[in-house]
N, C-alpha and C. Protein backbone atom coordinates (compact mmCIF):
# COMPACT_ATOMS: atom_id res chain seq x y z
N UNK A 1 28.92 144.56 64.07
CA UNK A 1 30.30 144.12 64.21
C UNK A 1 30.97 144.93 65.30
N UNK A 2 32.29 144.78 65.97
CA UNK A 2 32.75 144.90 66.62
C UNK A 2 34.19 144.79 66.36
N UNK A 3 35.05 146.28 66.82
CA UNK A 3 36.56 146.20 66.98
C UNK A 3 37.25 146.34 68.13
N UNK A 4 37.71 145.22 68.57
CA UNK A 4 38.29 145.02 69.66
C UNK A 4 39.88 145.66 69.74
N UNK A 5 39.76 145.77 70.54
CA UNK A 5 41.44 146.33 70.66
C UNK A 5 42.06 145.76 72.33
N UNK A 6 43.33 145.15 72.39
CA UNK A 6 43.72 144.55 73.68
C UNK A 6 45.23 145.07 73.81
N UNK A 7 45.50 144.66 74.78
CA UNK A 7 47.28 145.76 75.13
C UNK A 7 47.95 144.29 76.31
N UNK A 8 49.11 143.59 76.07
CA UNK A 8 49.14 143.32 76.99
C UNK A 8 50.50 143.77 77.18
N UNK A 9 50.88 144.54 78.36
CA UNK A 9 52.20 145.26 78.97
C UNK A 9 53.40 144.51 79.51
N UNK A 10 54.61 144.77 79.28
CA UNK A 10 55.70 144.68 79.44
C UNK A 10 56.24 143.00 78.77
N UNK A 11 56.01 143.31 77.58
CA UNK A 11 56.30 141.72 77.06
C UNK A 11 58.24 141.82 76.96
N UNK A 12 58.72 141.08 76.86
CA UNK A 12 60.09 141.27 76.58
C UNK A 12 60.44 141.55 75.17
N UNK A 13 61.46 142.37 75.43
CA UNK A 13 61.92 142.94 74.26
C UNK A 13 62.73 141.70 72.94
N UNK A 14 63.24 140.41 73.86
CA UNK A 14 63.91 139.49 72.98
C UNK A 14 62.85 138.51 72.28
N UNK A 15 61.55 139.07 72.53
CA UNK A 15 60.38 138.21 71.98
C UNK A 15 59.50 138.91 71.78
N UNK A 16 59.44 140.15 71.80
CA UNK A 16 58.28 141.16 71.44
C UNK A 16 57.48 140.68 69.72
N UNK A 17 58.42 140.88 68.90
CA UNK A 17 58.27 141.06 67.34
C UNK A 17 57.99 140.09 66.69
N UNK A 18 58.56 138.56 67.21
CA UNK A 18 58.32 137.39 66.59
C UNK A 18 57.11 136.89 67.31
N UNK A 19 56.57 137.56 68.81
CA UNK A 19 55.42 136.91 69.55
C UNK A 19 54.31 137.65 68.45
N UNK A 20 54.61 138.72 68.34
CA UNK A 20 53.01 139.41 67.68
C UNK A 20 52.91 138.85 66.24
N UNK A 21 54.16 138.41 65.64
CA UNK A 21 53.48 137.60 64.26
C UNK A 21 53.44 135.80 64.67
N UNK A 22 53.27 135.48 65.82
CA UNK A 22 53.15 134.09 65.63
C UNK A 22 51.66 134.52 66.33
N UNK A 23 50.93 135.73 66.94
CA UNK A 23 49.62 135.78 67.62
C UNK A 23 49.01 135.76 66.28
N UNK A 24 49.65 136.89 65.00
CA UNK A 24 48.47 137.26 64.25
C UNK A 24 48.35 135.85 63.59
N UNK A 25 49.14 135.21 63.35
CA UNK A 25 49.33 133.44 62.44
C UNK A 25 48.34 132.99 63.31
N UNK A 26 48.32 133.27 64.44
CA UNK A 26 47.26 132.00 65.17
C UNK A 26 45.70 132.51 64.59
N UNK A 27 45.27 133.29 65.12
CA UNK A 27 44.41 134.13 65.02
C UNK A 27 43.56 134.20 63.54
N UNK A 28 44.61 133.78 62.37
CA UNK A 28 44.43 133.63 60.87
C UNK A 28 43.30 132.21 61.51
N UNK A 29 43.47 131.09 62.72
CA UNK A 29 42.97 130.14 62.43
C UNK A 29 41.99 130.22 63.17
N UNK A 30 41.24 131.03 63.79
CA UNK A 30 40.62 131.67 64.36
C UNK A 30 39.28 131.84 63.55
N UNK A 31 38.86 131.81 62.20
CA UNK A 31 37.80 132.27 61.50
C UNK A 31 36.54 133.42 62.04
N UNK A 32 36.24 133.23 63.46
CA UNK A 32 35.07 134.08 63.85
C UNK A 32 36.04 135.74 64.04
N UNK A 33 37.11 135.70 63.87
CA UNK A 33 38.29 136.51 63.92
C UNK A 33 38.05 136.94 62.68
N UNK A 34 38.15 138.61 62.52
CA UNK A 34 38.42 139.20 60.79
C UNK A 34 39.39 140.48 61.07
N UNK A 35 40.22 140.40 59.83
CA UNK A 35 41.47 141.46 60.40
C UNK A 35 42.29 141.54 61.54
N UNK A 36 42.48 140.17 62.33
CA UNK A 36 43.24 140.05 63.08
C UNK A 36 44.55 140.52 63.22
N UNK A 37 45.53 141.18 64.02
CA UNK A 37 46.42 141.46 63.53
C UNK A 37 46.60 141.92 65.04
N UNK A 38 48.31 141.58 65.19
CA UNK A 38 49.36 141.86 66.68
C UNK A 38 50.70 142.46 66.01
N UNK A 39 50.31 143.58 67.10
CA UNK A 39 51.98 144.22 67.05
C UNK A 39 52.80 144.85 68.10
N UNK A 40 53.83 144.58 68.13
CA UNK A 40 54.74 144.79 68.90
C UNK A 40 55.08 146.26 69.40
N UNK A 41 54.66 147.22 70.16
CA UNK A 41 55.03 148.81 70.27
C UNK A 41 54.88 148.98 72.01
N UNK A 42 55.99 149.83 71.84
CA UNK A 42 55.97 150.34 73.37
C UNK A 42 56.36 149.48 74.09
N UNK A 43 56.85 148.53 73.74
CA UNK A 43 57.19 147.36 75.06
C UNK A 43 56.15 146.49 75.63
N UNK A 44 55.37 146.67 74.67
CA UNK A 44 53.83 145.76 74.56
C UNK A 44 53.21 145.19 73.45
N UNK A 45 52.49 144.17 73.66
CA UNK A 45 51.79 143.37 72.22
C UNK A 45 50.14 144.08 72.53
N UNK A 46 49.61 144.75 71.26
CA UNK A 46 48.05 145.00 71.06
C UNK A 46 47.64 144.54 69.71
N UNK A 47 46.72 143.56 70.47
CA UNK A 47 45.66 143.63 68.78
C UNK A 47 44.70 143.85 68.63
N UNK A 48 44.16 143.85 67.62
CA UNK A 48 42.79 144.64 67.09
C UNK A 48 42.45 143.49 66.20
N UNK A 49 41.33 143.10 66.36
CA UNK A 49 40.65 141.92 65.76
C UNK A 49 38.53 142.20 65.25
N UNK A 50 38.30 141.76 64.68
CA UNK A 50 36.97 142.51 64.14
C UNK A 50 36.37 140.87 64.32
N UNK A 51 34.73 141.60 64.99
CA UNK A 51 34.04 139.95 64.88
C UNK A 51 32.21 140.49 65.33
N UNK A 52 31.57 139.60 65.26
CA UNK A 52 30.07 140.22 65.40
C UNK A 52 29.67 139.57 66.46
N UNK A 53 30.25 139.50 67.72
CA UNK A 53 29.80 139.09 69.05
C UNK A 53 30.34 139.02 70.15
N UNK A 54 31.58 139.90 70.18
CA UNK A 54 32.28 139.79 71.77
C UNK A 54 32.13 141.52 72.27
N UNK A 55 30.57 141.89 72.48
CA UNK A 55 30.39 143.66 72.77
C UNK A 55 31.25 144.10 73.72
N UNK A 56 32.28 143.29 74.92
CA UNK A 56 32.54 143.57 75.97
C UNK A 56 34.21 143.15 75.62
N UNK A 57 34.48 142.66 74.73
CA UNK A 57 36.19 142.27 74.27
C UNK A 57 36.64 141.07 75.10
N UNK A 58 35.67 140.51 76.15
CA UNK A 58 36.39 139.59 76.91
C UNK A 58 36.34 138.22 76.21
N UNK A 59 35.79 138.26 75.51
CA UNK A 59 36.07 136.63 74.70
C UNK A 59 36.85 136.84 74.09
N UNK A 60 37.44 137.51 72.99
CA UNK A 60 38.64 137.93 72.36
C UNK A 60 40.06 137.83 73.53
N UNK A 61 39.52 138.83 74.54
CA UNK A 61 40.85 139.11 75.44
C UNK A 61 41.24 137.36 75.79
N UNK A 62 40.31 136.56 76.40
CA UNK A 62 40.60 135.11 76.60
C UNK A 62 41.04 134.25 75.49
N UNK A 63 41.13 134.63 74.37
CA UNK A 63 41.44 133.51 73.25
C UNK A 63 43.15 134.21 72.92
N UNK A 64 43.09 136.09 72.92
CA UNK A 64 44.41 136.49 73.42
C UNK A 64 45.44 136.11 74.40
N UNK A 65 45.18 135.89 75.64
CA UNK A 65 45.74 134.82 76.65
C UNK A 65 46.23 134.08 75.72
N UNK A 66 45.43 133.10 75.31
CA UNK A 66 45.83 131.29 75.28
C UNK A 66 46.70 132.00 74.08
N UNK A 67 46.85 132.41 73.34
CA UNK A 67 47.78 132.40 72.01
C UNK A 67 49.30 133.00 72.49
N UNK A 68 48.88 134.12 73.99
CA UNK A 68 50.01 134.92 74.47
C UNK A 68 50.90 133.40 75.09
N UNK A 69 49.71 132.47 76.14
CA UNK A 69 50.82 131.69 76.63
C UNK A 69 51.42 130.76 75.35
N UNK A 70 50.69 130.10 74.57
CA UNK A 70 51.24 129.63 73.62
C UNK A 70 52.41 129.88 72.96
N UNK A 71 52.89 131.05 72.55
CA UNK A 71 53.70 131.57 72.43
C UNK A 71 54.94 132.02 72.91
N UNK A 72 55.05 132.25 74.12
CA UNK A 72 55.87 133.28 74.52
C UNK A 72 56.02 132.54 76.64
N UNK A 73 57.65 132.06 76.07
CA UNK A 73 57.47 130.94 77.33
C UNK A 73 57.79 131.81 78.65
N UNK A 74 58.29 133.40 78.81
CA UNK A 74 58.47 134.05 79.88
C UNK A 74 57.50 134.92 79.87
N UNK A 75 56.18 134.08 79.72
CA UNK A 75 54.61 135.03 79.90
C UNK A 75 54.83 135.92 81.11
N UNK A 76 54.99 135.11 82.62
CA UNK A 76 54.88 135.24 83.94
C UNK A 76 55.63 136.40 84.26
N UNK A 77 56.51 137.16 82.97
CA UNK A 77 57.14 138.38 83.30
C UNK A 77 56.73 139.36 82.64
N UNK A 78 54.98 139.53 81.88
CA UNK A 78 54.38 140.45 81.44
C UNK A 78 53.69 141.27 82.06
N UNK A 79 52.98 142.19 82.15
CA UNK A 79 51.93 143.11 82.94
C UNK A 79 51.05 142.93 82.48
N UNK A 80 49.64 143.65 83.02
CA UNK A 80 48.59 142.95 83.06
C UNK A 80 48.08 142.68 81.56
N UNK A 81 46.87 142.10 81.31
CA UNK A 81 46.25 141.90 80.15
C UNK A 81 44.76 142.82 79.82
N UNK A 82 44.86 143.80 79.12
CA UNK A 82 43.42 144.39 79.32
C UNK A 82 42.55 145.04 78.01
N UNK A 83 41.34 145.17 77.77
CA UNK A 83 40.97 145.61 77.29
C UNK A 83 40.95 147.21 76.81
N UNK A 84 41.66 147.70 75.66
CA UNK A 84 41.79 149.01 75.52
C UNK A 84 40.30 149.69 75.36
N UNK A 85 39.81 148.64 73.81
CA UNK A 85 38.34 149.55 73.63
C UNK A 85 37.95 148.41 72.83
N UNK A 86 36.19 148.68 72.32
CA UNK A 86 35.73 147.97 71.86
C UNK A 86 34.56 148.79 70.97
N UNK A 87 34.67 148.97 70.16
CA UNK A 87 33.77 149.86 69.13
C UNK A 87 33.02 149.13 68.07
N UNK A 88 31.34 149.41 68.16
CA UNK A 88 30.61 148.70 67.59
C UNK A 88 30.92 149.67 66.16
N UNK A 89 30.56 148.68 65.09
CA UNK A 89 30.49 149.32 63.63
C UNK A 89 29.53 148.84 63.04
């Protein structure tokens, strides 16, 4: 298994809190997803999501995207999107 962890920087503050619980809601529909979960800190959304096949976080980080644009209609004023860490268990 695998714990991913992602950061994406400078989300806005008038959508920070309600973006990271409409990511972790998505993510619930997600199934290859376990312990999914987004939160709002620092002026950034990170989640940490558990699964037995993304060793490198970039399939996670890409399904992160689509839920970030989904969500959150002044994406185009965030900083970048990146992989913090990824720890096998």
């Amino acid at each position: 298994m695998y714990r991913v962890v992602l950061r994406i920087e400078s989300v806005p503050p008038d959508v920070g809190s309600e973006a990271a619980a409409d990511i972790t809601d998505g993510f619930k529909q997600r199934p290859w997803h376990q312990k999914a979960i987004c939160s709002y800190v620092d002026g950034g959304l990170t989640l940490t999501s558990e699964n037995d096949f993304d060793e490198n976080g970039l399939a996670t980080l890409d399904e992160f995207s689509d839920e970030y644009c989904a969500n959150i209609v002044q994406y185009e004023n965030s900083g970048g999107l990146s992989v913090v860490s990824v720890e096998s268990f």
